[in-house]
C-alpha atoms as a PDB file:
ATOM      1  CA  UNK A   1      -3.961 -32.841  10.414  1.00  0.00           C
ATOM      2  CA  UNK A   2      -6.464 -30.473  12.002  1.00  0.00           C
ATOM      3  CA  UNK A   3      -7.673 -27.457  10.452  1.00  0.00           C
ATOM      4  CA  UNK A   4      -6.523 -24.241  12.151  1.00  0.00           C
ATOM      5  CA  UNK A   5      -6.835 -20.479  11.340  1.00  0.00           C
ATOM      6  CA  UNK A   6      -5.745 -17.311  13.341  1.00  0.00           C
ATOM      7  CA  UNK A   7      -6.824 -13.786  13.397  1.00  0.00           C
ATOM      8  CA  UNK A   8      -4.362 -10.490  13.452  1.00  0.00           C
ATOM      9  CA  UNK A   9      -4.873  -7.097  13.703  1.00  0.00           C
ATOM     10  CA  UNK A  10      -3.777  -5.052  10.591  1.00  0.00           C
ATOM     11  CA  UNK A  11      -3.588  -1.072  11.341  1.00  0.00           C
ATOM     12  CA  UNK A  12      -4.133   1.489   8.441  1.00  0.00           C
ATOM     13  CA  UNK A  13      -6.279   4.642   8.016  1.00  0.00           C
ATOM     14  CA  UNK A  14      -8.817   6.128   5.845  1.00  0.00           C
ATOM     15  CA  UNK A  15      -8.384   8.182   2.453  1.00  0.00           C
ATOM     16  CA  UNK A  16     -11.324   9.797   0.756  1.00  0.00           C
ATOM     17  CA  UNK A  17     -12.060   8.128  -2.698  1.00  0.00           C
ATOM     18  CA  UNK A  18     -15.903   7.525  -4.838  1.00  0.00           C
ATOM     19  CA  UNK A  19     -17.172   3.881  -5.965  1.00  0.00           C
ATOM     20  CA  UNK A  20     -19.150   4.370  -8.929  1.00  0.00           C
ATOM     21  CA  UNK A  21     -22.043   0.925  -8.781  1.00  0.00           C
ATOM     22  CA  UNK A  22     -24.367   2.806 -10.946  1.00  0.00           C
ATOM     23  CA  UNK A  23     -24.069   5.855  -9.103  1.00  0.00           C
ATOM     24  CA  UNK A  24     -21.000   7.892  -7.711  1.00  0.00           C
ATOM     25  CA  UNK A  25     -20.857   7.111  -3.907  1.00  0.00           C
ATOM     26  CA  UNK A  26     -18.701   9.324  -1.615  1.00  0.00           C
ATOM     27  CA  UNK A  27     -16.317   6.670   0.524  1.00  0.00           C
ATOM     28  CA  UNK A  28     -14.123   6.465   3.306  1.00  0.00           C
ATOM     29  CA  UNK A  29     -11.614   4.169   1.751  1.00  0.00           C
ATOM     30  CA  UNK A  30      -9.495   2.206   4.727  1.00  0.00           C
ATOM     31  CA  UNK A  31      -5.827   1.985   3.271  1.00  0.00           C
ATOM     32  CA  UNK A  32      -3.564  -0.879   5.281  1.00  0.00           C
ATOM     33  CA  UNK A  33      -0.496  -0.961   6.392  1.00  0.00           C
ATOM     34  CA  UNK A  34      -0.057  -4.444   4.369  1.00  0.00           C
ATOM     35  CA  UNK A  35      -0.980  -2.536   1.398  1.00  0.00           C
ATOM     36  CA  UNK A  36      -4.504  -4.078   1.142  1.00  0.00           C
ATOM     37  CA  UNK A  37      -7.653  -1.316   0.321  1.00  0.00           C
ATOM     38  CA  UNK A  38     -11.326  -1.778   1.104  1.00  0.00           C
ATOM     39  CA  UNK A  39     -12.998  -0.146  -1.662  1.00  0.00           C
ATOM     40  CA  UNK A  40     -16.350  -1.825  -1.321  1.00  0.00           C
ATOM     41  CA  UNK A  41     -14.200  -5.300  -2.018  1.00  0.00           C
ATOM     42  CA  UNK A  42     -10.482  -5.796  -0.611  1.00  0.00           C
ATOM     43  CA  UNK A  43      -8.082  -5.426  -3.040  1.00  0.00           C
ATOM     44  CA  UNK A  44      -4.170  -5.443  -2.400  1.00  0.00           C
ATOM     45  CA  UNK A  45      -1.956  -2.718  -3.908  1.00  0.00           C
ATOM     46  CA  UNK A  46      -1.161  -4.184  -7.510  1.00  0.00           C
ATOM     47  CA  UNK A  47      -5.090  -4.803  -7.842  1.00  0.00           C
ATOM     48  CA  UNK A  48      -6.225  -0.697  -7.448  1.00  0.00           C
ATOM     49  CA  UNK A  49      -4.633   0.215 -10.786  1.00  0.00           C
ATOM     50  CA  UNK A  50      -7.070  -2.489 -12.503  1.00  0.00           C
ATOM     51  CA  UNK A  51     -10.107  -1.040 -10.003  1.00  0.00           C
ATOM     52  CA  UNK A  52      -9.062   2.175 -11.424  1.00  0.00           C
ATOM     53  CA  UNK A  53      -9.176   1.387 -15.045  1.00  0.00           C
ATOM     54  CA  UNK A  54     -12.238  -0.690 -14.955  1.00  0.00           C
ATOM     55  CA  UNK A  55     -13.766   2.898 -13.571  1.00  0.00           C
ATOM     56  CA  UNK A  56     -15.033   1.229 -10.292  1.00  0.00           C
ATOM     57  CA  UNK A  57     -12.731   2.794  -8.000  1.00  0.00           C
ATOM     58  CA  UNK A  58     -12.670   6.838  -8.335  1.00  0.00           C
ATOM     59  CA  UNK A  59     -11.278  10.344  -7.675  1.00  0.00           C
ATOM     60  CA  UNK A  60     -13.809  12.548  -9.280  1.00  0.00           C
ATOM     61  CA  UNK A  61     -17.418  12.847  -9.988  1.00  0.00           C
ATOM     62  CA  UNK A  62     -18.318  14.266 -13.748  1.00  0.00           C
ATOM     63  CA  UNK A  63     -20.015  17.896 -13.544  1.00  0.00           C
ATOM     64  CA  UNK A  64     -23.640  17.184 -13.478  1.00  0.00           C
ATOM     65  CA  UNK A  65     -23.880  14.074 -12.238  1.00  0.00           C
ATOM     66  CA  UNK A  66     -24.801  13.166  -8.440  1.00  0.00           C
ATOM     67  CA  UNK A  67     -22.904  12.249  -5.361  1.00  0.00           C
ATOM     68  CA  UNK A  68     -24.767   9.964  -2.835  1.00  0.00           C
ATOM     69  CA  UNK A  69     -23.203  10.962   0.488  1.00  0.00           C
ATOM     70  CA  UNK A  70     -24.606   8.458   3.060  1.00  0.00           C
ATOM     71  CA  UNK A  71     -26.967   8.858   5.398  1.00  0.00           C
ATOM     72  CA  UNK A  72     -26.547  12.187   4.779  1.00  0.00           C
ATOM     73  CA  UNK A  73     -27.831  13.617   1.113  1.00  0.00           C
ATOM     74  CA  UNK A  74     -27.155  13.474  -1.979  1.00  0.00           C
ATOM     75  CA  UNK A  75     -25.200  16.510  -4.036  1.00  0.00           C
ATOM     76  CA  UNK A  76     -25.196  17.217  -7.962  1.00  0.00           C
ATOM     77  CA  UNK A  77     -21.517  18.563  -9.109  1.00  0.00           C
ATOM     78  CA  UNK A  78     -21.949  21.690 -10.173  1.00  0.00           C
ATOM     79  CA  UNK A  79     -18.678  22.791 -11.138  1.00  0.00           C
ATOM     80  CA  UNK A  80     -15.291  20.954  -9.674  1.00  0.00           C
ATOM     81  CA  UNK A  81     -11.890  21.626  -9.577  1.00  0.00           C
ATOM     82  CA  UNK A  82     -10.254  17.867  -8.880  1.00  0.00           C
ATOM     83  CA  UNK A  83      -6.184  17.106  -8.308  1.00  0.00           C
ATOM     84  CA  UNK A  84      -5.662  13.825  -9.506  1.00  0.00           C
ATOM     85  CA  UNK A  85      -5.855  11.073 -12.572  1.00  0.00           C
ATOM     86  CA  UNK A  86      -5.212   7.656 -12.466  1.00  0.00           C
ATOM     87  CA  UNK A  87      -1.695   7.840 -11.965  1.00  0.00           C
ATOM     88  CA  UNK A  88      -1.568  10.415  -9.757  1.00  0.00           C
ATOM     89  CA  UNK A  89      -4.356   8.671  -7.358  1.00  0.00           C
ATOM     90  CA  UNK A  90      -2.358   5.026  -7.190  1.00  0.00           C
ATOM     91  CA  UNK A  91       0.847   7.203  -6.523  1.00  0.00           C
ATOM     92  CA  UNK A  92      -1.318   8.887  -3.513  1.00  0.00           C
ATOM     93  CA  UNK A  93      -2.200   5.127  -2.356  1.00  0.00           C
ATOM     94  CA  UNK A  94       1.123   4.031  -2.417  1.00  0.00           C
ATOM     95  CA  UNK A  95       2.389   6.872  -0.458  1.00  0.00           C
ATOM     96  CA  UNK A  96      -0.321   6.609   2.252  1.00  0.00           C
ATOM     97  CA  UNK A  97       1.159   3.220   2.473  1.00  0.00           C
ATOM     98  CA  UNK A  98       4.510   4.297   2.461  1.00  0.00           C
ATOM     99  CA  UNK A  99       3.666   6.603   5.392  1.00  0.00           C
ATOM    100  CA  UNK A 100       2.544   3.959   7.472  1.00  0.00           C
ATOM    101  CA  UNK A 101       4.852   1.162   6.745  1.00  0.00           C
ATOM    102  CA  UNK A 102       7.775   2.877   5.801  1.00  0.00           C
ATOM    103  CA  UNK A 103       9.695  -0.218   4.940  1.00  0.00           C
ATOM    104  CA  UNK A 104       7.323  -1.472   2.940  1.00  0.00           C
ATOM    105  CA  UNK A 105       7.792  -4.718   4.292  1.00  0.00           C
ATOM    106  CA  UNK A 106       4.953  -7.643   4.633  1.00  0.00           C
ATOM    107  CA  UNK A 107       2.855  -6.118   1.573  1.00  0.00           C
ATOM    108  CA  UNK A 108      -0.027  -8.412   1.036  1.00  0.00           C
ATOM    109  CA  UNK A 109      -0.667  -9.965  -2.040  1.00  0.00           C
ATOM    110  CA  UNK A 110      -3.614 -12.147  -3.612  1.00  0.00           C
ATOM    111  CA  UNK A 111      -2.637 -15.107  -5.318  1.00  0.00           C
ATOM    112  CA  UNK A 112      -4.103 -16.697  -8.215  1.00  0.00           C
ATOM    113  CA  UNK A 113      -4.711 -20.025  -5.846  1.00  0.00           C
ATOM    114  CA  UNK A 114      -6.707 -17.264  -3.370  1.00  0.00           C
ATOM    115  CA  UNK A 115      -9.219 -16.137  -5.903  1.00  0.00           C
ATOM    116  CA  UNK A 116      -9.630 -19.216  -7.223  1.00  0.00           C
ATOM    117  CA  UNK A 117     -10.364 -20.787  -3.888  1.00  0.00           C
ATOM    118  CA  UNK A 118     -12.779 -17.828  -2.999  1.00  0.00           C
ATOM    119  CA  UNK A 119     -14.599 -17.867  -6.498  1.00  0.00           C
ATOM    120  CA  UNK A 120     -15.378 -21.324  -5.837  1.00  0.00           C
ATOM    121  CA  UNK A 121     -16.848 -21.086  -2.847  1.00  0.00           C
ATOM    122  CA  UNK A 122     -19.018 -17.128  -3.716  1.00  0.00           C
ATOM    123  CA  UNK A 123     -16.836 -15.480  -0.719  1.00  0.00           C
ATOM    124  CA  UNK A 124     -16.673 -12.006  -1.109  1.00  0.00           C
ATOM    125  CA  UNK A 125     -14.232  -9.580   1.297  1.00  0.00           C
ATOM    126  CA  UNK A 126     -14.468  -6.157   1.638  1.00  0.00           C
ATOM    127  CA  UNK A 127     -11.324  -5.927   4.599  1.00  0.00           C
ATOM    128  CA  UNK A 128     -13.902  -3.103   6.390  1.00  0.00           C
ATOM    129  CA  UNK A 129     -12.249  -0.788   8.596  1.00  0.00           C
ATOM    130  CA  UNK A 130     -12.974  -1.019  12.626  1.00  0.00           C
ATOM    131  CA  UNK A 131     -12.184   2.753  13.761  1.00  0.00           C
ATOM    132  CA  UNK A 132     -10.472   3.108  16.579  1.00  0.00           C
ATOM    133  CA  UNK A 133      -8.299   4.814  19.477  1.00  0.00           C
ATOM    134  CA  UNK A 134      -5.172   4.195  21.278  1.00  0.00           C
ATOM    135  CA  UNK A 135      -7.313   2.857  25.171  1.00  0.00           C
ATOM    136  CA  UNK A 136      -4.561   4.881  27.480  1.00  0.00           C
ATOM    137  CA  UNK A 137      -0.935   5.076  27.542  1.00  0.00           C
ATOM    138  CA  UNK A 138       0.217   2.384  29.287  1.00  0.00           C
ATOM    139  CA  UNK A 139      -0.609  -0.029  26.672  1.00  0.00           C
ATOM    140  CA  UNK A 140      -1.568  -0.344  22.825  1.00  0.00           C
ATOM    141  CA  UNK A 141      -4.678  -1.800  23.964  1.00  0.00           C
ATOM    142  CA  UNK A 142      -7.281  -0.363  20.877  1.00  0.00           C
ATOM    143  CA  UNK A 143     -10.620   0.854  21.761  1.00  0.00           C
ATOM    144  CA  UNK A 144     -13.397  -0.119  18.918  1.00  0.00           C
ATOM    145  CA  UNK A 145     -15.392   2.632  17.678  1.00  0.00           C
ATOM    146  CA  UNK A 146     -18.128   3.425  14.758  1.00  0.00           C
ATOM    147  CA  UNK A 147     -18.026   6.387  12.308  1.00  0.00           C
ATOM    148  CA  UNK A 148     -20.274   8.294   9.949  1.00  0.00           C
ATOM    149  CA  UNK A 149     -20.241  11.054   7.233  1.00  0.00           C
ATOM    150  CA  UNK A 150     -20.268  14.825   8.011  1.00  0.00           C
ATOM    151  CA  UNK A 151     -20.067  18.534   6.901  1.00  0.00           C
ATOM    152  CA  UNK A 152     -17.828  20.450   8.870  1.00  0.00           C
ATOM    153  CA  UNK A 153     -17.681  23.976   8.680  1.00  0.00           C
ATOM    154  CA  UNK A 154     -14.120  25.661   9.962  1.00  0.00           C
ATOM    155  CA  UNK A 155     -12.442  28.910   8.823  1.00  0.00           C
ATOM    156  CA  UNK A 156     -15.243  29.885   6.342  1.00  0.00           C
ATOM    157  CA  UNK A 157     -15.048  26.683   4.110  1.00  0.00           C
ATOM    158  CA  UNK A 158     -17.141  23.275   4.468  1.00  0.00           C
ATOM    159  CA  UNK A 159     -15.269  19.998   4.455  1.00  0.00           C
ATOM    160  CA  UNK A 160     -16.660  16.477   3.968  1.00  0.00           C
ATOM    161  CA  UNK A 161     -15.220  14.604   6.517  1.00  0.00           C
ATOM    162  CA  UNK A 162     -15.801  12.021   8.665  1.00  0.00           C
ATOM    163  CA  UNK A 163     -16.922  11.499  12.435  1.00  0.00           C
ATOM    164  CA  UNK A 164     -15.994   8.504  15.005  1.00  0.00           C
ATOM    165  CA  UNK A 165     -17.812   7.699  18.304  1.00  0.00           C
ATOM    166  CA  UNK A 166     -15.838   4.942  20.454  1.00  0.00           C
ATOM    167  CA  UNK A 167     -16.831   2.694  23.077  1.00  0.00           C
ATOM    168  CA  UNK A 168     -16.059   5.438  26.204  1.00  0.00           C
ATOM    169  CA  UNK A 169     -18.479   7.524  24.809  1.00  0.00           C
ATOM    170  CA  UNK A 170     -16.189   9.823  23.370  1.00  0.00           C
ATOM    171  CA  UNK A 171     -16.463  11.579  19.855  1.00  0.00           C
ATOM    172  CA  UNK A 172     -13.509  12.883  16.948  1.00  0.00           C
ATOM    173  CA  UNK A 173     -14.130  14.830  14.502  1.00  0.00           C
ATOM    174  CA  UNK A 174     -11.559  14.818  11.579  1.00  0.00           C
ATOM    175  CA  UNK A 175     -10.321  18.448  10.964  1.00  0.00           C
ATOM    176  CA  UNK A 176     -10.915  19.287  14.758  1.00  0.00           C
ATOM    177  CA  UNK A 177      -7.724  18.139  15.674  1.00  0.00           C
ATOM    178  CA  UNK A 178      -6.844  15.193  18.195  1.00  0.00           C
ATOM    179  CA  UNK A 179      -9.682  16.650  20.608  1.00  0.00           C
ATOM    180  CA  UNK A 180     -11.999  13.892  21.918  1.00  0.00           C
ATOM    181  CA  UNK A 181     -15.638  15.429  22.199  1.00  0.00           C
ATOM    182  CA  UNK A 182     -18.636  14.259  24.484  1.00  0.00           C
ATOM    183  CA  UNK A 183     -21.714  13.844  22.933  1.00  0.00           C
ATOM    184  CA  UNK A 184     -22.947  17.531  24.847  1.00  0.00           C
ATOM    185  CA  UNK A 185     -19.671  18.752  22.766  1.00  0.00           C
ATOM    186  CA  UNK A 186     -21.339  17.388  19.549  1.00  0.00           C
ATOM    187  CA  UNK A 187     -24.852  18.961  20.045  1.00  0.00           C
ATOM    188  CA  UNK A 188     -23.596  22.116  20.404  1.00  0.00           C
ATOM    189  CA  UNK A 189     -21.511  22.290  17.259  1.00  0.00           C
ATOM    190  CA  UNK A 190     -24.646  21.110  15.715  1.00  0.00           C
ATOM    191  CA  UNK A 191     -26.302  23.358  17.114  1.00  0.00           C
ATOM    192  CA  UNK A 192     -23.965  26.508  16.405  1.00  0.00           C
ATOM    193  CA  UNK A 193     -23.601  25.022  12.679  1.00  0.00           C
ATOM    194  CA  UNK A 194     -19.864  23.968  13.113  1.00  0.00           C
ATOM    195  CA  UNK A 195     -21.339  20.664  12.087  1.00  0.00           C
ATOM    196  CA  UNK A 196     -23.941  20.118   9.287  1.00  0.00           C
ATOM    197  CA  UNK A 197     -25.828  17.702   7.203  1.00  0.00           C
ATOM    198  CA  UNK A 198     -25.671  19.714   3.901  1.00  0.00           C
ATOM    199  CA  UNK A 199     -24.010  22.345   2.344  1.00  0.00           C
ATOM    200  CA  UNK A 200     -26.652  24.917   0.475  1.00  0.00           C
ATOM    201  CA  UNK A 201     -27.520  24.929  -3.428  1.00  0.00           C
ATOM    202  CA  UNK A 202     -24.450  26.928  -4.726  1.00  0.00           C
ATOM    203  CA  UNK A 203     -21.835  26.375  -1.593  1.00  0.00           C
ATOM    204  CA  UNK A 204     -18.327  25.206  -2.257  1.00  0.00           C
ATOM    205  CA  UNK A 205     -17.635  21.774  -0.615  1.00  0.00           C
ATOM    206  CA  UNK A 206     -14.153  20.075  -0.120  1.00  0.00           C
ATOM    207  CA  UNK A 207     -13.666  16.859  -0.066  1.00  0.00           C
ATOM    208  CA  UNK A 208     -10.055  16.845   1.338  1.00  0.00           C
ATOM    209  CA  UNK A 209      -7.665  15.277  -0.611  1.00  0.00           C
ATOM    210  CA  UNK A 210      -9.484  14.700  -4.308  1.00  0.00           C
ATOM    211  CA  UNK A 211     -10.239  18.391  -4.647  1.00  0.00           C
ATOM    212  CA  UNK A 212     -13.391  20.957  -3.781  1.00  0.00           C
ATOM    213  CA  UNK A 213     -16.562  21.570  -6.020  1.00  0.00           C
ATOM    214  CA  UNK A 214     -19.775  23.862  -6.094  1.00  0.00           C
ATOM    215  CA  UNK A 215     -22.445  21.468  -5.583  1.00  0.00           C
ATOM    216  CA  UNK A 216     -26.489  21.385  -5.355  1.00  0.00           C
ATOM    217  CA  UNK A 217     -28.243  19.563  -3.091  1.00  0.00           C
ATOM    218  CA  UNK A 218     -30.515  17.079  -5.192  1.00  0.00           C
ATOM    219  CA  UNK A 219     -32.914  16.080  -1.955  1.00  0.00           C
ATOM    220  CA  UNK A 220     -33.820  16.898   1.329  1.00  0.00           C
ATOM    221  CA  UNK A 221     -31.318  15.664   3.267  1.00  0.00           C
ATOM    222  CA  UNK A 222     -31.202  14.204   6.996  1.00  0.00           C
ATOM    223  CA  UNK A 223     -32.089  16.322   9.332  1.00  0.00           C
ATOM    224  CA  UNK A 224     -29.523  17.487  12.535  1.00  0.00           C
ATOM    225  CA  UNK A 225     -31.935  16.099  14.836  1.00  0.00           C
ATOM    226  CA  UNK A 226     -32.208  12.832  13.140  1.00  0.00           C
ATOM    227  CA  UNK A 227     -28.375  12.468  12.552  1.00  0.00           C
ATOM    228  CA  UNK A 228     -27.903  13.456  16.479  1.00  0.00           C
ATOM    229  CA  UNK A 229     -30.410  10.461  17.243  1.00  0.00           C
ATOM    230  CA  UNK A 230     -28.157   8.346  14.453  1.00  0.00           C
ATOM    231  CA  UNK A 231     -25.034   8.735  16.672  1.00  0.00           C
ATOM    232  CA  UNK A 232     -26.608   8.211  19.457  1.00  0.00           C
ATOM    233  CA  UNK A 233     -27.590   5.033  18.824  1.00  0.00           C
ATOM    234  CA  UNK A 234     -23.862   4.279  17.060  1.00  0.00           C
ATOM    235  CA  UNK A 235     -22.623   5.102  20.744  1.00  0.00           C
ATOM    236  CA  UNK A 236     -25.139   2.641  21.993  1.00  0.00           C
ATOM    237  CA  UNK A 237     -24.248  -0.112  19.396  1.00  0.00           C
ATOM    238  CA  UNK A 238     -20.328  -0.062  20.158  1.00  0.00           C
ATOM    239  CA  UNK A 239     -20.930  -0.291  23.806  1.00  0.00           C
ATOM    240  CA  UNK A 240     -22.948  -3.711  22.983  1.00  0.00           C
ATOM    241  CA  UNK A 241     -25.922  -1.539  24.498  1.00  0.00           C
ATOM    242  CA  UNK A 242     -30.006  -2.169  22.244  1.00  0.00           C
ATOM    243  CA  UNK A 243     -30.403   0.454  20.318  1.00  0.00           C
ATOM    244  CA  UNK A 244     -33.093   2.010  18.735  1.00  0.00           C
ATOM    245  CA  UNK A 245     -33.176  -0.777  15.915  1.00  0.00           C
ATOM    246  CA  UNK A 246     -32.796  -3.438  18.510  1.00  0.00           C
ATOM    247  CA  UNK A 247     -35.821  -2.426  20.722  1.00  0.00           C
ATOM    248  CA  UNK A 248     -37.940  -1.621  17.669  1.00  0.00           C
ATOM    249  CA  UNK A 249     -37.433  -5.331  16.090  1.00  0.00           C
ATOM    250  CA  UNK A 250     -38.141  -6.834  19.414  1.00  0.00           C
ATOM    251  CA  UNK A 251     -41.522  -4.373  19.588  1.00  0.00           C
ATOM    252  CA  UNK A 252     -42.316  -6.147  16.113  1.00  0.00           C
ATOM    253  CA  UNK A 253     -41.991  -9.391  17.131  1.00  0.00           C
ATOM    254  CA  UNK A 254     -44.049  -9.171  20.698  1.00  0.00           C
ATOM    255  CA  UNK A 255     -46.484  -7.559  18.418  1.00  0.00           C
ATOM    256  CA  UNK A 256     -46.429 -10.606  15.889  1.00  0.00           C
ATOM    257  CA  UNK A 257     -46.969 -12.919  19.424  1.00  0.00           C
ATOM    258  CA  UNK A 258     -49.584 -10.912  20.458  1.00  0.00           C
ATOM    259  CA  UNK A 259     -51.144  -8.420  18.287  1.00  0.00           C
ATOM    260  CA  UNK A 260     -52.929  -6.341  20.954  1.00  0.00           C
ATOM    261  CA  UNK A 261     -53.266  -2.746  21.017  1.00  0.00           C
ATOM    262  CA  UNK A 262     -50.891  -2.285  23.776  1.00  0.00           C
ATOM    263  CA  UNK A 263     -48.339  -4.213  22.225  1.00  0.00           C
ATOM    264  CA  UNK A 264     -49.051  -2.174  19.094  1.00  0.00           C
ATOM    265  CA  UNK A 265     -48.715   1.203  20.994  1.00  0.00           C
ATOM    266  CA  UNK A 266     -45.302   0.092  21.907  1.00  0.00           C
ATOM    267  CA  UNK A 267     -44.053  -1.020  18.400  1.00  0.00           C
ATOM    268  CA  UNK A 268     -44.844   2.418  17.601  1.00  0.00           C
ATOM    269  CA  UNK A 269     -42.940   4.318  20.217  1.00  0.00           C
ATOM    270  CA  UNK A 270     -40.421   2.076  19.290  1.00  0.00           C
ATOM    271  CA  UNK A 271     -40.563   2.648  15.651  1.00  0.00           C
ATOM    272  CA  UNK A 272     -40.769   6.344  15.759  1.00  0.00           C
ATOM    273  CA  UNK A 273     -37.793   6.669  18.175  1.00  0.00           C
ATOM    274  CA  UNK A 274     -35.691   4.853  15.119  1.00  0.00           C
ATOM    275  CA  UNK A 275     -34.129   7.805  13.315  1.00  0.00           C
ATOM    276  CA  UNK A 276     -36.123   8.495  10.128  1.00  0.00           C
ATOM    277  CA  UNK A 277     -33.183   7.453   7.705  1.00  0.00           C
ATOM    278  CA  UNK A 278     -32.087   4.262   9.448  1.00  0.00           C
ATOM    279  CA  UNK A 279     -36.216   3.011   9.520  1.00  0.00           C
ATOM    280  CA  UNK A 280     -35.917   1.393   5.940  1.00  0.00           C
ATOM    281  CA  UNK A 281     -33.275  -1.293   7.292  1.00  0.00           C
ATOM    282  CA  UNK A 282     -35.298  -2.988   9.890  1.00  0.00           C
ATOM    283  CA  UNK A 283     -36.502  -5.419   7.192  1.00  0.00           C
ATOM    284  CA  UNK A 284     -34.635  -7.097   4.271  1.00  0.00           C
ATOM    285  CA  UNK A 285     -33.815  -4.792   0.843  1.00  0.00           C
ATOM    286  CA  UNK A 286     -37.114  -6.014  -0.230  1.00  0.00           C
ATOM    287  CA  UNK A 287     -39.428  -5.600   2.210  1.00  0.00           C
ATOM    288  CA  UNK A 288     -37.763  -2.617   3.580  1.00  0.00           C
ATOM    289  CA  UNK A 289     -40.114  -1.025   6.721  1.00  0.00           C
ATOM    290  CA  UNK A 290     -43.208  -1.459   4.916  1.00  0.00           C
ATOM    291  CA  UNK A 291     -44.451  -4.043   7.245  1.00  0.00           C
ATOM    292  CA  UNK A 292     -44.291  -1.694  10.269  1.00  0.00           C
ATOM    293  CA  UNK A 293     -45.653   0.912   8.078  1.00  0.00           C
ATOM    294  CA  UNK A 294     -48.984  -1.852   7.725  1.00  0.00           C
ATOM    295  CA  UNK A 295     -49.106  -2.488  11.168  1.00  0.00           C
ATOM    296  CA  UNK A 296     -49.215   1.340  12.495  1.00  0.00           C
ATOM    297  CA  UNK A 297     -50.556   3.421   9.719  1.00  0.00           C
ATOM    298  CA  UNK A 298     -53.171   1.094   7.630  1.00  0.00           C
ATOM    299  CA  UNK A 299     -55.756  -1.319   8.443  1.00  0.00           C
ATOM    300  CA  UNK A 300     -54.449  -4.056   5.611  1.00  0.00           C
ATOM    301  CA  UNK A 301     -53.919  -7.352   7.031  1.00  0.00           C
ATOM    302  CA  UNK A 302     -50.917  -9.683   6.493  1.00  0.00           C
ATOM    303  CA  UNK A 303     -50.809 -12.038   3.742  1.00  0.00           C
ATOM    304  CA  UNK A 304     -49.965 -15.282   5.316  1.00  0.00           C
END
């Protein structure tokens, strides 16, 4: 018998939840319509009670301790006011379920055999969300998209949230309604401060669902600019277009052929046109940027 496999679309949406690795991180948890959850690792329904007790999976951040919201800053909880506990937070999962799949029916779940097979072999999942948008409305043909973290500020109170760009070019911002933005559209509320990067020391934030807190802003956090030069590239990404990562890597690597001036002038251009938060992932989690750092800023020479 030949060996087969097949691939199929499951639909959910996102929930806001923390992952604590160390740190609290701020996530954008994609809940399935089979009942499956990505929080950092894929988990089906009967599995987030255990992620819950074992204090990996989250619904509050301690006063005093820090928030890492990514690519964006990071916040230290001042003083919060949260809604939920363990039981309560599940009960929200299965609901958001519930919503979506109404029957209930086809709920995934692992099997011993499963995670034995995948411990055996190291294969990790973490079932990450695709966003996306109906195409038109003659079809359920799905458009792909990309999303990132945001403030947004609306009726005198600033919401964590989140942002999508899809492959027409077209933005959404959750808490705008079902009104798709061009990127001129996005500027702008940047620009007015409808859309932000950081709340101020002593501001109230919400963060939808799980509750709202006073927070402080622990360091300087990305700049409007450089988050408007993030989505840009996002936009260029999901439309299969090089980015600013793409030309800067292949700017590194001419300049590894040929290490000429000219070929150094244009590894820098290209390097300085990646948005100043996004720089440390053109190399490995070791290396970081520090080797286009040598190139353009110091006269040390590679070790070979």
């Amino acid at each position: 018998m030949g060996k087969v496999y097949r691939k199929q679309t499951i639909e959910g949406v996102t929930v806001p939840a923390i992952i604590k690795n160390g740190s609290y991180f701020w996530h954008s948890m994609a809940v399935y319509e089979d009942g499956t959850v990505s929080c950092w690792k894929k988990v089906d329904l009967n599995e987030v009670p255990k992620r819950l007790d074992a204090k990996w999976l989250q619904f509050s951040v301690p006063n005093g301790q820090e928030l890492s919201v990514f690519e964006l800053c990071c916040l230290k909880i001042v003083s919060a006011k949260w809604r939920f506990n363990e039981k309560s937070y599940f009960k929200y999962i299965k609901d958001i379920v519930r919503s979506i799949n109404p029957e209930m029916g086809n709920i995934y779940k692992t099997t011993q055999r499963e995670h034995d097979k995948w411990d055996k072999y190291r294969v990790a999942f973490t079932a990450s969300p695709v966003p996306c948008k109906l195409k038109g409305n003659l079809s359920y043909d799905l458009l792909d998209g990309s999303d990132a973290h945001i403030f947004l500020h609306k009726d005198g109170k600033l919401l964590l949230t989140e942002m999508y760009v899809y492959k027409d070019g077209t933005f959404l911002v959750e808490g705008l309604g079902e009104e798709y933005l061009s990127f001129e559209d996005i500027t702008r509320l940047f620009k007015n401060k409808t859309l932000r990067t950081a709340p101020q020391n002593g501001e109230t934030v919400s963060f939808g669902a799980l509750g709202e807190a006073v927070v402080d802003v622990v360091y300087e956090p990305v700049s409007s600019e450089q988050k408007l030069a993030e989505l840009d590239n996002k936009l260029l990404r999901v439309q299969n277009k090089p980015d600013a990562h793409e030309r800067c890597i292949n700017a590194y690597h001419a300049y590894l052929v040929e290490p000429t001036d000219f070929y150094k002038e244009e590894l820098r251009k290209a390097y300085e046109a990646v948005p100043e938060h996004e720089r440390c992932y053109l190399g490995d989690m070791d290396t970081r940027d520090s080797d286009f750092r040598r190139i353009l800023y110091t006269n040390d020479k590679r070790e070979v």
